[in-house]
C-alpha atoms as a PDB file:
ATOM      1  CA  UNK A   1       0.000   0.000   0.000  1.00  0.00           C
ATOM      2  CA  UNK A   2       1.513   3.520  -0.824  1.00  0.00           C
ATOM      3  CA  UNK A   3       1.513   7.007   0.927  1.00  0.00           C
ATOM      4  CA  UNK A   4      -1.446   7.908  -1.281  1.00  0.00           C
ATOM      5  CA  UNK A   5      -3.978   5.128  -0.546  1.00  0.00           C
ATOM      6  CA  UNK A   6      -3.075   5.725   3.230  1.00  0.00           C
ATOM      7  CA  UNK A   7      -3.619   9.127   3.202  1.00  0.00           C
ATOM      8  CA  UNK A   8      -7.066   8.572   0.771  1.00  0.00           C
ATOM      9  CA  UNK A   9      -7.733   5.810   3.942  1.00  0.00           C
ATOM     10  CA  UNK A  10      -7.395   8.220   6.750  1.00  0.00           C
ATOM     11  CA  UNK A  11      -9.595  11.164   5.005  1.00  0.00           C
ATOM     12  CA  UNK A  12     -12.182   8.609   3.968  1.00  0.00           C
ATOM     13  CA  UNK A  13     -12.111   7.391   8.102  1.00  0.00           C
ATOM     14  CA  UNK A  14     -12.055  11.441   9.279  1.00  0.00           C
ATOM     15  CA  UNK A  15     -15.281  12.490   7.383  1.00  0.00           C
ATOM     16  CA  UNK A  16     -16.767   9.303   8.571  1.00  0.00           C
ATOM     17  CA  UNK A  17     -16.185  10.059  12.176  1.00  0.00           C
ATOM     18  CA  UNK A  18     -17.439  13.577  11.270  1.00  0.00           C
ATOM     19  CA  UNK A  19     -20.940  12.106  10.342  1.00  0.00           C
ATOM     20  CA  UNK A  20     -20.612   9.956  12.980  1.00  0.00           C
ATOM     21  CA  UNK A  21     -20.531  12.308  15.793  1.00  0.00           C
ATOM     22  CA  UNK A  22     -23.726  13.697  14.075  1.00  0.00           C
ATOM     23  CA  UNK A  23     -25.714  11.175  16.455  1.00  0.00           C
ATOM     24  CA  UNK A  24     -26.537  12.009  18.982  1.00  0.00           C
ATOM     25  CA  UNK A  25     -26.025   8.242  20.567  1.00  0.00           C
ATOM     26  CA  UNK A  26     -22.937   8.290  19.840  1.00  0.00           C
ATOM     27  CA  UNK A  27     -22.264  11.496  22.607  1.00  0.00           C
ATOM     28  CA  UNK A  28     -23.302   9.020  25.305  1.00  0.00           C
ATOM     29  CA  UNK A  29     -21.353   5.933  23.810  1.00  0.00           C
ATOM     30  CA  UNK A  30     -17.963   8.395  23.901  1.00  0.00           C
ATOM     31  CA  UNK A  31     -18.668   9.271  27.488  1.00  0.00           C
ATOM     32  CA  UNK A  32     -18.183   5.083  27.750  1.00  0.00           C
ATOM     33  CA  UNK A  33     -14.578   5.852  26.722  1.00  0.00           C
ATOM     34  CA  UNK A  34     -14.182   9.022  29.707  1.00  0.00           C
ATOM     35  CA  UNK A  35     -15.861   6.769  32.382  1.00  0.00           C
ATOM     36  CA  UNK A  36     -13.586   4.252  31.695  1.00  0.00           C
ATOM     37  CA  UNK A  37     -10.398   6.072  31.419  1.00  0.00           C
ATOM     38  CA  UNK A  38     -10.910   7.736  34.575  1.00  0.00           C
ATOM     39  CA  UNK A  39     -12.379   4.410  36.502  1.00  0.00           C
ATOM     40  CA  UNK A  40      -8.967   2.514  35.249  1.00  0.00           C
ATOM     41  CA  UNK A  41      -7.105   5.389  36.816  1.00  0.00           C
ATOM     42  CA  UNK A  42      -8.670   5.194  39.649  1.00  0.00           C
ATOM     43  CA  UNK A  43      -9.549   1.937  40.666  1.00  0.00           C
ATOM     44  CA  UNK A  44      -6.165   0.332  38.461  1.00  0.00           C
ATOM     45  CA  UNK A  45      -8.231  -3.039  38.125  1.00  0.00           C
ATOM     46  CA  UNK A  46      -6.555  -6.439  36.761  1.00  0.00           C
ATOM     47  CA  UNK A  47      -5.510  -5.805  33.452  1.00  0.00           C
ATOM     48  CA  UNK A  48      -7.808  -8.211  31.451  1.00  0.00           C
ATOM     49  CA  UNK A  49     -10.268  -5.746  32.915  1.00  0.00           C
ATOM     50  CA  UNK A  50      -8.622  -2.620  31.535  1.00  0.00           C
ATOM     51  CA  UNK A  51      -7.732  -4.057  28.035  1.00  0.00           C
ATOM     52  CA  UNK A  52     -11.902  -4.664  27.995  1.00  0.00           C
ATOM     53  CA  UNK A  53     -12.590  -1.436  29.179  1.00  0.00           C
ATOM     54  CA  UNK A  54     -10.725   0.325  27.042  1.00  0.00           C
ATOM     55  CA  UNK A  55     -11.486  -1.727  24.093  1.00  0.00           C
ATOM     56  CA  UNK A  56     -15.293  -2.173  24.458  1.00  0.00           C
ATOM     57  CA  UNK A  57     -16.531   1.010  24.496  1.00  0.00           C
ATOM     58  CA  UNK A  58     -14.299   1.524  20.862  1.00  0.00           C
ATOM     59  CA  UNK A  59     -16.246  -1.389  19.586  1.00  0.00           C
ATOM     60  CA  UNK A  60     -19.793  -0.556  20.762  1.00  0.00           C
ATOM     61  CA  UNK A  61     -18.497   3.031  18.488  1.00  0.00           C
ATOM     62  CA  UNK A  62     -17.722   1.057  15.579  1.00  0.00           C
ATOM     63  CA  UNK A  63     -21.054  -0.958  16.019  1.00  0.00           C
ATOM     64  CA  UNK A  64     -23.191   2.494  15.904  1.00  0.00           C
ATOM     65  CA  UNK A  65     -20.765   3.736  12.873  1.00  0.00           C
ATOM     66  CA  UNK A  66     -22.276   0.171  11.056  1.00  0.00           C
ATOM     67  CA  UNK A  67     -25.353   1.103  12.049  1.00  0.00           C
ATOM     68  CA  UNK A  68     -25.469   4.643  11.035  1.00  0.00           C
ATOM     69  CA  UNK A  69     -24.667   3.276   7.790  1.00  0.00           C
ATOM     70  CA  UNK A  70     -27.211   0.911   7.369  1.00  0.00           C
ATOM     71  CA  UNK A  71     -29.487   3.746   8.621  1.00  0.00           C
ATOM     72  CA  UNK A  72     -28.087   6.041   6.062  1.00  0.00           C
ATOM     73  CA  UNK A  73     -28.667   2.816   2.837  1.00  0.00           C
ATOM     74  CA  UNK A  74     -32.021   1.893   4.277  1.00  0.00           C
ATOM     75  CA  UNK A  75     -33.091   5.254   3.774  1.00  0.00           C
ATOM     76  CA  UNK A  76     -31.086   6.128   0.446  1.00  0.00           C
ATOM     77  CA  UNK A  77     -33.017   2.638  -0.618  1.00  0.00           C
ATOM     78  CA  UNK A  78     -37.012   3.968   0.329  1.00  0.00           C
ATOM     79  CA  UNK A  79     -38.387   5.985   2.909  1.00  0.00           C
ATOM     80  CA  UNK A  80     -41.296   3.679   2.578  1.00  0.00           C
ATOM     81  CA  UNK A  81     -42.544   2.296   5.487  1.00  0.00           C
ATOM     82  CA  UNK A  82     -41.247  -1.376   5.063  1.00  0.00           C
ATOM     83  CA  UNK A  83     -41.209  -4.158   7.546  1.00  0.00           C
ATOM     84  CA  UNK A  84     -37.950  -5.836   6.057  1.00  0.00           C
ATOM     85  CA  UNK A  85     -36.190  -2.359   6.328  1.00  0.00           C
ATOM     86  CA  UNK A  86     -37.216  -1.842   9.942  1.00  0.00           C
ATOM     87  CA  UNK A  87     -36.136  -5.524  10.730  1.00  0.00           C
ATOM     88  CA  UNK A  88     -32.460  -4.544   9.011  1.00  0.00           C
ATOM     89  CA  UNK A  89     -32.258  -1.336  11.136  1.00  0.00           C
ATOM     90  CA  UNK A  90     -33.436  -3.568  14.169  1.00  0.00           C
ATOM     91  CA  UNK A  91     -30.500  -5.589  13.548  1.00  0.00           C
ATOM     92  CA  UNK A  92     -28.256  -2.852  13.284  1.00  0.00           C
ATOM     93  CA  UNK A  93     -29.459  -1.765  16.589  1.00  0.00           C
ATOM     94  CA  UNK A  94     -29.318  -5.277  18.371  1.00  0.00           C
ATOM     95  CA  UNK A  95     -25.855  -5.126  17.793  1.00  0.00           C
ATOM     96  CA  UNK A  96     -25.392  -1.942  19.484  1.00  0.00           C
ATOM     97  CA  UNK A  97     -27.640  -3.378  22.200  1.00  0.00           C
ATOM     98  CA  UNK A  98     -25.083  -6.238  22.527  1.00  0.00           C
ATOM     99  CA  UNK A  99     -21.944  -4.605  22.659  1.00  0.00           C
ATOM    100  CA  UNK A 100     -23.260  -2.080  25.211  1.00  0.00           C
ATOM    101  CA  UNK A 101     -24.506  -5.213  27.055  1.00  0.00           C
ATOM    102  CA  UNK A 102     -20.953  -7.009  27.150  1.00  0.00           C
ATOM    103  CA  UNK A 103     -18.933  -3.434  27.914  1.00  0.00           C
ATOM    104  CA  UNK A 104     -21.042  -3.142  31.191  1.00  0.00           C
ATOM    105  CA  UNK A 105     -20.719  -7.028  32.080  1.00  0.00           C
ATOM    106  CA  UNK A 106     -17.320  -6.281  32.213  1.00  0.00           C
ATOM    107  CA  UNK A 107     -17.572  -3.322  33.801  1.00  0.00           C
ATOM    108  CA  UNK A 108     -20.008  -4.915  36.488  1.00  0.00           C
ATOM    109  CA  UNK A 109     -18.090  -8.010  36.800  1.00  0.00           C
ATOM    110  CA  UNK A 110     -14.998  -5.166  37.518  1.00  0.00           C
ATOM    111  CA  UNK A 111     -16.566  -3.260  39.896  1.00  0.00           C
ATOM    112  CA  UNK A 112     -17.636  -6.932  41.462  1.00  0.00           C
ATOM    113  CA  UNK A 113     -13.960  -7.817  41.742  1.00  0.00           C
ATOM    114  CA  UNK A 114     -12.629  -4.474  43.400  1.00  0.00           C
ATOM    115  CA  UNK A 115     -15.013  -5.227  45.920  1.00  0.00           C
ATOM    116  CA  UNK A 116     -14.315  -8.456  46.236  1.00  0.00           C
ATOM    117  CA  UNK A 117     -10.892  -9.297  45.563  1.00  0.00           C
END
């Protein structure tokens, strides 16, 4: 891969994180990141829990950028009410659903093991 693509790469991922941050879900999923940084900080837990904490809440991002982009197809596709749309954006949203669900697990089963060591 040369300088070009690379730099073509990283534009194409900037505007895309620009559209992104458009939702408005996506404010609370970054305050994920802060609350983690700062609980890892402060409460320095075992490091399997720190690589998941400061992982997770990355991946629940990238889930709402796929998401946004199925959004963003469905609706380029019809604005129609459609029951096979709505079940692909109810997919897209599961997903989110399930990655939030395993980031506070972790963060749970964390907390769990501070107090209980």
């Amino acid at each position: 891969m040369n300088n070009k693509n690379i730099i073509d790469a990283l534009y194409c991922s900037i505007e895309g994180l620009k559209e992104l941050f458009k939702e408005k879900a996506v404010k609370r999923e970054v305050f994920l990141i802060i609350i983690s940084f700062f609980y890892v900080l402060i409460f320095k837990p075992k490091l399997i829990f720190v690589l998941l904490l400061l992982i997770l809440p990355f991946i629940v991002l990238a889930m709402e950028a796929l998401n946004t982009a199925i959004e963003h197809l469905c609706n380029k596709i019809t604005l129609k009410k459609s029951n096979k749309i709505k079940k692909i954006k109810d997919l897209g949203s599961a997903a989110i659903f399930l990655s939030l669900t395993a980031y506070f697990i972790v963060f749970f089963l964390s907390l769990y093991y501070q107090i209980i060591p």
